[in-house]
Protein backbone atom coordinates (compact mmCIF):
# COMPACT_ATOMS: atom_id res chain seq x y z
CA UNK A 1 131.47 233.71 69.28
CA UNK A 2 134.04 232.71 67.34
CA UNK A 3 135.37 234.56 64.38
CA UNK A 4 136.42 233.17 60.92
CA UNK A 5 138.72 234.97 58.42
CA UNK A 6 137.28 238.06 56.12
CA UNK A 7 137.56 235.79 53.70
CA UNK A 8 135.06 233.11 55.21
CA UNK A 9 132.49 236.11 55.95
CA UNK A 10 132.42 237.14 52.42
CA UNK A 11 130.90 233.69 51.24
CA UNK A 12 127.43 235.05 53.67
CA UNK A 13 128.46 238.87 51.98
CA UNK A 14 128.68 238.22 48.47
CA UNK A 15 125.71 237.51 47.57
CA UNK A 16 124.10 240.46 48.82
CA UNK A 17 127.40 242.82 47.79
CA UNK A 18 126.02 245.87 45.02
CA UNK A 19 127.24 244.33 41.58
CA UNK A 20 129.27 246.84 39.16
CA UNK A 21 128.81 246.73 35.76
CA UNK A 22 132.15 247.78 34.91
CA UNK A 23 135.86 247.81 36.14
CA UNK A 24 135.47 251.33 36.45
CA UNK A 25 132.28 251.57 37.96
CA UNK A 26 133.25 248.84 40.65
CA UNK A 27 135.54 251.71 42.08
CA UNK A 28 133.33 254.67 42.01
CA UNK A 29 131.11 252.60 44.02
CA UNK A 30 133.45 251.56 46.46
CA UNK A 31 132.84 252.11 50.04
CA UNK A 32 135.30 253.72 52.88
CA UNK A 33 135.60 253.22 56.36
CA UNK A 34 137.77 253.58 59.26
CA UNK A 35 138.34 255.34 62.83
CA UNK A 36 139.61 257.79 64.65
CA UNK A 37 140.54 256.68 68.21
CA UNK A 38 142.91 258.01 71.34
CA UNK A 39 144.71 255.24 73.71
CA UNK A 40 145.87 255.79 76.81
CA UNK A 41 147.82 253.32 79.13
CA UNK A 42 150.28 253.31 82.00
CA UNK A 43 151.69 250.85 84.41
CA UNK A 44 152.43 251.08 88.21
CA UNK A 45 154.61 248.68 88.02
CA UNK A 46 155.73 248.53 91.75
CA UNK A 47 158.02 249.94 94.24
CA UNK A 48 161.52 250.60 93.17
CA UNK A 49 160.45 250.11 89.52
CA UNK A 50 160.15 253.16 87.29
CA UNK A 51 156.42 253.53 85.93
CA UNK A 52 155.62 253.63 82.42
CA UNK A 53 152.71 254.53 79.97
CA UNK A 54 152.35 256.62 76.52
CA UNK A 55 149.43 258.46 75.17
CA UNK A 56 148.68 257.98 71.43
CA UNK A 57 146.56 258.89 68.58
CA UNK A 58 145.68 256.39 65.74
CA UNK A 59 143.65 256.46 62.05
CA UNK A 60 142.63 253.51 60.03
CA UNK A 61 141.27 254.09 56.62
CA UNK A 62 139.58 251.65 54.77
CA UNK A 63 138.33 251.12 51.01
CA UNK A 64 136.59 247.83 49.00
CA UNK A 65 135.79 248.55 45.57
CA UNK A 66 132.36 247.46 44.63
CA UNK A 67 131.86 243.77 43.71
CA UNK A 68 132.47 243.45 40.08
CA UNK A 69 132.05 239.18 38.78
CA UNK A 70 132.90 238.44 42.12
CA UNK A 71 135.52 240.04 42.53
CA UNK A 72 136.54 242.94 44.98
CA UNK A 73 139.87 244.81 45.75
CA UNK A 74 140.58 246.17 49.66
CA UNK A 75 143.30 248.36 50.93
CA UNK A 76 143.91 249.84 54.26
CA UNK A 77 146.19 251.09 56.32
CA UNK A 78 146.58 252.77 60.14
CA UNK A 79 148.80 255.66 60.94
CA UNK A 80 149.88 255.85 64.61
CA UNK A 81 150.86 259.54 66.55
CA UNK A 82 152.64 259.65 70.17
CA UNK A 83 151.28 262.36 72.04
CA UNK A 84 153.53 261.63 75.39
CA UNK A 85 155.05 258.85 77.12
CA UNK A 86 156.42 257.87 80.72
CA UNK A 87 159.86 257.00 79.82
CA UNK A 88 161.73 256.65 76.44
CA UNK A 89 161.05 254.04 74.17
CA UNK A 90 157.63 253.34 76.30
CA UNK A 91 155.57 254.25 73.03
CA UNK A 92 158.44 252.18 70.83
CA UNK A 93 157.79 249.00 72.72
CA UNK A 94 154.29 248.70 71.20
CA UNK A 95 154.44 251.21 68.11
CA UNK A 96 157.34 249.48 66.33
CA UNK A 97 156.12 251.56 63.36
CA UNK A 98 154.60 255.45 63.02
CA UNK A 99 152.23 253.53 59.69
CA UNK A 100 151.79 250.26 57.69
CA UNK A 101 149.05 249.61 55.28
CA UNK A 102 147.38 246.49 57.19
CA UNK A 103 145.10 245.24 54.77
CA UNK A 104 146.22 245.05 50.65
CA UNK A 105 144.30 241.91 48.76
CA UNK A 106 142.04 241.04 46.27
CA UNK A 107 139.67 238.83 46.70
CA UNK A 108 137.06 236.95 44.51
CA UNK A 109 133.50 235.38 46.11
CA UNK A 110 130.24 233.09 44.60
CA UNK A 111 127.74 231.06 46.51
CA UNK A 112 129.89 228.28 47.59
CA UNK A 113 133.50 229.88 47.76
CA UNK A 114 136.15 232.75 48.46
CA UNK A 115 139.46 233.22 48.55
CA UNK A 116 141.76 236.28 49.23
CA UNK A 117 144.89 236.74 48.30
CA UNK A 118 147.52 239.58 49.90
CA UNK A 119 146.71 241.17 53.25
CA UNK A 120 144.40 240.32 55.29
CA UNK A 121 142.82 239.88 58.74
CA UNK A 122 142.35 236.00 59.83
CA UNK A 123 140.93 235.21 63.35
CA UNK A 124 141.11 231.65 63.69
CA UNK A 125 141.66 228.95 66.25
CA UNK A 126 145.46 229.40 66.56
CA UNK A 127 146.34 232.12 63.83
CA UNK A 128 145.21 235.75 64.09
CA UNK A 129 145.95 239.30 63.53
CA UNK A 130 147.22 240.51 59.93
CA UNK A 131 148.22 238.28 57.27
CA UNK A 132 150.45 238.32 54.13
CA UNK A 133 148.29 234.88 53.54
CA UNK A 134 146.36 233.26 50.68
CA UNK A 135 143.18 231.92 52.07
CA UNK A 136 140.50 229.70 50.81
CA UNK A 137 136.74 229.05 52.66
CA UNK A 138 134.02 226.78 50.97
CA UNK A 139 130.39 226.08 52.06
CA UNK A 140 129.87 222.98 49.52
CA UNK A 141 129.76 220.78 51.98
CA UNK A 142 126.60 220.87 53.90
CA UNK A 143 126.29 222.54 57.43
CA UNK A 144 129.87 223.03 57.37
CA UNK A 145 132.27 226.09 56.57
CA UNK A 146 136.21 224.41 55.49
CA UNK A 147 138.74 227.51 55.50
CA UNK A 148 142.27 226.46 54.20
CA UNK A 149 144.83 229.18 54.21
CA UNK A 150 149.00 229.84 54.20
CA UNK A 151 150.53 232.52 56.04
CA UNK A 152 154.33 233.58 55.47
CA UNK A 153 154.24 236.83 57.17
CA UNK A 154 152.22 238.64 60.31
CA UNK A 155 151.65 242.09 61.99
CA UNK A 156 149.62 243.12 65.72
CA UNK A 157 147.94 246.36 64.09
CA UNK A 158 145.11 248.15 66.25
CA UNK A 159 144.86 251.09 68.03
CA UNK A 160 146.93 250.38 71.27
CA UNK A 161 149.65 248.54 68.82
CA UNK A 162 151.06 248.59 65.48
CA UNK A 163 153.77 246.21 64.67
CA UNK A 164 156.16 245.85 61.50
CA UNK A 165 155.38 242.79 59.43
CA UNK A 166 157.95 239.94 59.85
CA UNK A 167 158.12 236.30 58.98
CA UNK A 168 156.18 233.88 60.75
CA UNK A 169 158.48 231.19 60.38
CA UNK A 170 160.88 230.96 57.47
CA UNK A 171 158.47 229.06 55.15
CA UNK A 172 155.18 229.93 56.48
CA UNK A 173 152.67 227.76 58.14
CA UNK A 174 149.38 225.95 56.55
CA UNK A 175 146.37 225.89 58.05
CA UNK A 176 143.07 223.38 57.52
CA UNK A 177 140.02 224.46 59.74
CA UNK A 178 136.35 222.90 59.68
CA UNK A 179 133.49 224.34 61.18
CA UNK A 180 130.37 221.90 61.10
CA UNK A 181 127.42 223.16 62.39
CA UNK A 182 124.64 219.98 61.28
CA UNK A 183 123.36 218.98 64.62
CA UNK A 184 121.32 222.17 66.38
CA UNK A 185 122.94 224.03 68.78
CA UNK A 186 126.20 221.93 68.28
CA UNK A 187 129.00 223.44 66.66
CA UNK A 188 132.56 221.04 66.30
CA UNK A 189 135.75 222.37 65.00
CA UNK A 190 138.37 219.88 63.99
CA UNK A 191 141.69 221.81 62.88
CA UNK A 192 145.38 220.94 61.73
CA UNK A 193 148.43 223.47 61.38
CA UNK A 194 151.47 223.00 59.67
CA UNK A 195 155.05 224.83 60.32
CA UNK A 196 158.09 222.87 58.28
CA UNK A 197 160.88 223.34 60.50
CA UNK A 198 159.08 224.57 63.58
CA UNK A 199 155.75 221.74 64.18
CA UNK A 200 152.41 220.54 63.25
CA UNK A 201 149.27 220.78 65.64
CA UNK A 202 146.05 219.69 65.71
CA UNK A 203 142.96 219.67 68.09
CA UNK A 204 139.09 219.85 68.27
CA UNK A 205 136.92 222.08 69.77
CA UNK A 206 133.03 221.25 70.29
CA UNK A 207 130.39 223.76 72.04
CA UNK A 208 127.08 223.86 72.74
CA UNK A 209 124.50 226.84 73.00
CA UNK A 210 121.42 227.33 73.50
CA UNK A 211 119.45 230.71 74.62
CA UNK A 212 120.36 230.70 78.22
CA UNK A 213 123.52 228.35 78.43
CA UNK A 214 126.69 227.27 76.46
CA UNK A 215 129.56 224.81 77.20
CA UNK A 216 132.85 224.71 75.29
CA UNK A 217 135.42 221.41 75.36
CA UNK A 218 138.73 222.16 73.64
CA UNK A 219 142.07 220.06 73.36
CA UNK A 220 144.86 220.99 71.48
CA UNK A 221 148.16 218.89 71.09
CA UNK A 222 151.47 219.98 69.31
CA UNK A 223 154.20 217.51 67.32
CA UNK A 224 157.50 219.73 67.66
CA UNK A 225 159.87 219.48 64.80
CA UNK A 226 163.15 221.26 66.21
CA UNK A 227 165.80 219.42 67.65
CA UNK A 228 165.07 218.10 71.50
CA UNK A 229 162.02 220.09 71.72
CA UNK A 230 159.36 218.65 73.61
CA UNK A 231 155.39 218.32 72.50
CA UNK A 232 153.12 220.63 73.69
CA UNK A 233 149.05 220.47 74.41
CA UNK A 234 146.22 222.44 76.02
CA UNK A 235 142.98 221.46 77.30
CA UNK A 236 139.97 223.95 77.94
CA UNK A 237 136.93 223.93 79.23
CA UNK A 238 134.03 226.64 79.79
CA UNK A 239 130.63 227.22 81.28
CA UNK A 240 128.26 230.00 80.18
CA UNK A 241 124.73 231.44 80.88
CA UNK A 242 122.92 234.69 79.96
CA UNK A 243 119.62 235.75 82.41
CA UNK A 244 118.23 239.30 83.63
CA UNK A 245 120.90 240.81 81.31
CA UNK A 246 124.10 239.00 83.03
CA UNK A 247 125.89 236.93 81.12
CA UNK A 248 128.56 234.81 83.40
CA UNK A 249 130.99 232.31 82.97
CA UNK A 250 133.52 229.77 84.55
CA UNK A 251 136.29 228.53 83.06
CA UNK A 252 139.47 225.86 83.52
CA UNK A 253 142.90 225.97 81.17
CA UNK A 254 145.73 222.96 81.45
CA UNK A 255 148.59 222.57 79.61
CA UNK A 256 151.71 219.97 79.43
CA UNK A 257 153.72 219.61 82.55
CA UNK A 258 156.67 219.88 80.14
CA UNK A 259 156.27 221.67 77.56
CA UNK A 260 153.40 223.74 77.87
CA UNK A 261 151.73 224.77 75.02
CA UNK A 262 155.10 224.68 73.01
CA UNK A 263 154.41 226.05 69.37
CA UNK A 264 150.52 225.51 69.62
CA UNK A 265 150.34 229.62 70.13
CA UNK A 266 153.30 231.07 68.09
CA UNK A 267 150.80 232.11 65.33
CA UNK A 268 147.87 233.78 67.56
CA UNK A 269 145.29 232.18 70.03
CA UNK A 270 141.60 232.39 71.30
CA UNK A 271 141.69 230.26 74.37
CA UNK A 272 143.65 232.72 76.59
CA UNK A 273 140.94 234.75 78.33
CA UNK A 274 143.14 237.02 80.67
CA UNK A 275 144.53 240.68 79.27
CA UNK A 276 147.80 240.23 80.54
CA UNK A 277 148.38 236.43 82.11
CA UNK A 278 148.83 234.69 78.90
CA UNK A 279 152.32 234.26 79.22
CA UNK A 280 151.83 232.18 82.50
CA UNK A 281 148.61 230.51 81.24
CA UNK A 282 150.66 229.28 78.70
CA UNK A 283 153.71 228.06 80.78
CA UNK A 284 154.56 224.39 81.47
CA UNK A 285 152.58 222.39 84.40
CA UNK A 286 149.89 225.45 84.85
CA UNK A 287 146.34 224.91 85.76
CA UNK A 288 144.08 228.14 85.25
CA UNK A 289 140.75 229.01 86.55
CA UNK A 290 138.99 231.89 85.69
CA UNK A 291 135.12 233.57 85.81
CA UNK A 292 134.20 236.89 84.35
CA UNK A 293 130.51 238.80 84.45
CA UNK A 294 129.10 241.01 82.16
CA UNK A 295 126.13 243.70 82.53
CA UNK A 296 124.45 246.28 80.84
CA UNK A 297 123.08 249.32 82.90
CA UNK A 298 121.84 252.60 81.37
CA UNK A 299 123.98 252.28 78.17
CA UNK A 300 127.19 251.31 79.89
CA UNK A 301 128.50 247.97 79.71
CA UNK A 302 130.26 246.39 82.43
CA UNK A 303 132.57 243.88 82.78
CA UNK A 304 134.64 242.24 85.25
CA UNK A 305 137.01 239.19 85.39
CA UNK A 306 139.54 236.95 87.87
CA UNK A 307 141.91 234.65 86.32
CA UNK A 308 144.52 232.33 88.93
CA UNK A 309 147.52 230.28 87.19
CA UNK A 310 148.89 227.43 89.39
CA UNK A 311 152.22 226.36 88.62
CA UNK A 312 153.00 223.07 89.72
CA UNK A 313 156.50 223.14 88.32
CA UNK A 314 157.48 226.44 90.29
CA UNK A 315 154.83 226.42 92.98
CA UNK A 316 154.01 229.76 92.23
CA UNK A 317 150.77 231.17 91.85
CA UNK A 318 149.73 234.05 89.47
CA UNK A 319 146.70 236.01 89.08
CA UNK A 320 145.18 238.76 87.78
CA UNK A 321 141.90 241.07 88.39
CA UNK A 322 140.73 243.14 84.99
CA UNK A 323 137.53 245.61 85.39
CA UNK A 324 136.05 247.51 82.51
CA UNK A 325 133.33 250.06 81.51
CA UNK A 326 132.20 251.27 78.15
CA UNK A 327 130.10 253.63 76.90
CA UNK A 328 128.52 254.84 72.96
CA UNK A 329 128.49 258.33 73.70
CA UNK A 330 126.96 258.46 70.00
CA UNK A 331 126.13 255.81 67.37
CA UNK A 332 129.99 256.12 65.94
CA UNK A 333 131.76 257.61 69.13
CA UNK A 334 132.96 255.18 72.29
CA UNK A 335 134.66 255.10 74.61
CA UNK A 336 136.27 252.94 77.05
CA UNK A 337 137.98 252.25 80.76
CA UNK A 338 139.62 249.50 81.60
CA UNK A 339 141.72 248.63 84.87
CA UNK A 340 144.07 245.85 85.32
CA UNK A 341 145.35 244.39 88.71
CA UNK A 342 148.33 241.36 88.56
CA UNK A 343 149.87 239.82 91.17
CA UNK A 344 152.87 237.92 90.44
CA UNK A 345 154.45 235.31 92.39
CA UNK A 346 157.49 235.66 89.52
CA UNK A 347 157.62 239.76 89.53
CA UNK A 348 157.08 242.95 91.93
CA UNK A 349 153.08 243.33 91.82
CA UNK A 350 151.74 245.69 89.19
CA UNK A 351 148.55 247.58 87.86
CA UNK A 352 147.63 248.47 84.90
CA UNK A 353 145.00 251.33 83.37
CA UNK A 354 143.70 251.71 79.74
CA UNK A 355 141.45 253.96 78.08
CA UNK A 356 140.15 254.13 74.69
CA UNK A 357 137.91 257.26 73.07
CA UNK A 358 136.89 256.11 69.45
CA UNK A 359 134.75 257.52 66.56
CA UNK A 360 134.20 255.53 63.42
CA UNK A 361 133.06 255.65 59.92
């Protein structure tokens, strides 16, 4: 299902949120939360090629003061610890930073509207991850949720990452995204994006569930600003159903034979449904086809999914195989296996293997 901003989640939230009396008794009541979680990867990646992998510790920490008039304060941060690593510089090339504090905003909420201003997480269309951002989401028009935000900087933080904040474009990029939801089962999401300097791009995205089944139609199209660059677009399209527990699903990516996707993912993206391909998925002239499976069988979940990227420009086929289990060892612990198997028309083959063991609060 698709996610909206913090921000837009707070307009359902804030109505049920405990109400403080007082400044100071909005921040005795606050609330904490966070996690405590090991990551472990490595890569075969190949003969000849030198392996690599790290092993590290994270902790995010949490707090929201109690609402008080609407409004609420939140701060958090994640501290990241290298336990070992393959090479040198393995752990460096995805922990640019040892800490950053992720989340910093304040952020007020009625009935019909929020907004948050400072950092914050945003997982829309085309923009996602943290956020130095002001964001604004309104329910006053009926059956439909409008979020309008600007972003000027961004940062990957979780627990197999944790990236310095940097400038997403020199002066930030606008955002208008509508969710209307008036017809039953039918859910259309007309956007726009705006980057002076870099592009603007648009697109729609409609789906359709029901209790057994779900369809998806998405097109996005780019209108690049920088000299000689070309226009970019993407078109999706997805099948679901859910029965006996199994939930499957078939899908098709295109994009330009030029360009690609161009700009249309600089800022984040949802459409890409491979761990590792997106790269190629998003690469000029490629047509992608993927199907995934999911099932649930004495507590563990399992999942399982095949992606294949035609390139018409290079003739050269990519794929990859990912395979997962997870387990809730206890309400708050989990943990997690993942294994990821690429073949590459462009590269040396290569595997990759992930696991997670997480307890939060």
């Amino acid at each position: 299902m698709k996610k909206l901003s913090i921000i837009a989640s707070a307009l359902v939230l804030s109505s049920a949120a405990y109400a403080a009396n007082s400044v100071d008794e909005a921040f005795k009541n606050g609330t904490v939360s966070g996690d405590v979680s090991v990551h472990h990867q490595s890569w075969d990646n190949g003969t000849g090629n030198k392996d690599s992998g790290f092993t590290a510790g994270t902790f995010g920490l949490n707090y929201s003061t109690a609402d008080f008039n609407g409004f609420t304060v939140n701060a958090g941060f994640r501290a990241a610890h290298k336990f070992g690593e393959e090479e040198n510089d393995n752990f460096k090339g995805d922990f640019e930073s040892n800490s950053t504090m992720n989340v910093a905003n304040i952020s007020y909420a009625n009935d019909l509207v929020s907004v948050t201003v400072g950092r914050q997480e945003i997982d829309l269309e085309w923009l996602g991850d943290f956020n130095e951002a002001v964001v604004l989401a309104t329910t006053a028009i009926p059956n439909t949720t409008l979020v309008a935000g600007y972003t000027t900087r961004q940062a990957a933080v979780g627990n197999d990452e944790l990236k310095k904040f940097a400038d997403v474009t020199k002066d930030g990029a606008y955002v208008v995204d509508a969710k209307y939801e008036g017809i039953e089962n039918v859910m259309l999401n007309p956007y726009f994006y705006s980057a002076k300097d870099v592009a603007d791009f648009y697109g729609l995205k409609a789906e359709y569930n029901n209790d057994v089944f779900g369809v998806t139609g998405h097109y996005a199209t780019s209108s690049e600003k920088a000299a000689n660059a070309k226009d970019g677009s993407i078109a999706h399209a997805e099948a679901r159903t859910a029965f006996a527990g199994l939930e499957l699903a078939a899908g098709y990516i295109t994009t330009d034979k030029d360009a690609g996707v161009a700009s249309i993912s600089a800022f984040g993206d949802n459409i890409d449904p491979t761990e590792e391909l997106g790269d190629y998925v998003y690469a000029a002239n490629t047509d992608t086809m993927y199907v995934s499976a999911a099932y649930e069988v004495a507590g563990i979940g399992l999942s399982a999914l095949y992606a294949n990227a035609d390139n018409d420009t290079t003739n050269k086929t990519d794929k990859e195989l990912t395979v997962g289990a997870s387990y809730g060892i206890t309400d708050s612990l989990s943990a997690e296996l993942m294994y990821i198997d690429l073949s590459l028309e462009s590269d040396v083959d290569k595997s990759k293997t992930v696991a997670n063991l997480t307890y939060e609060f």
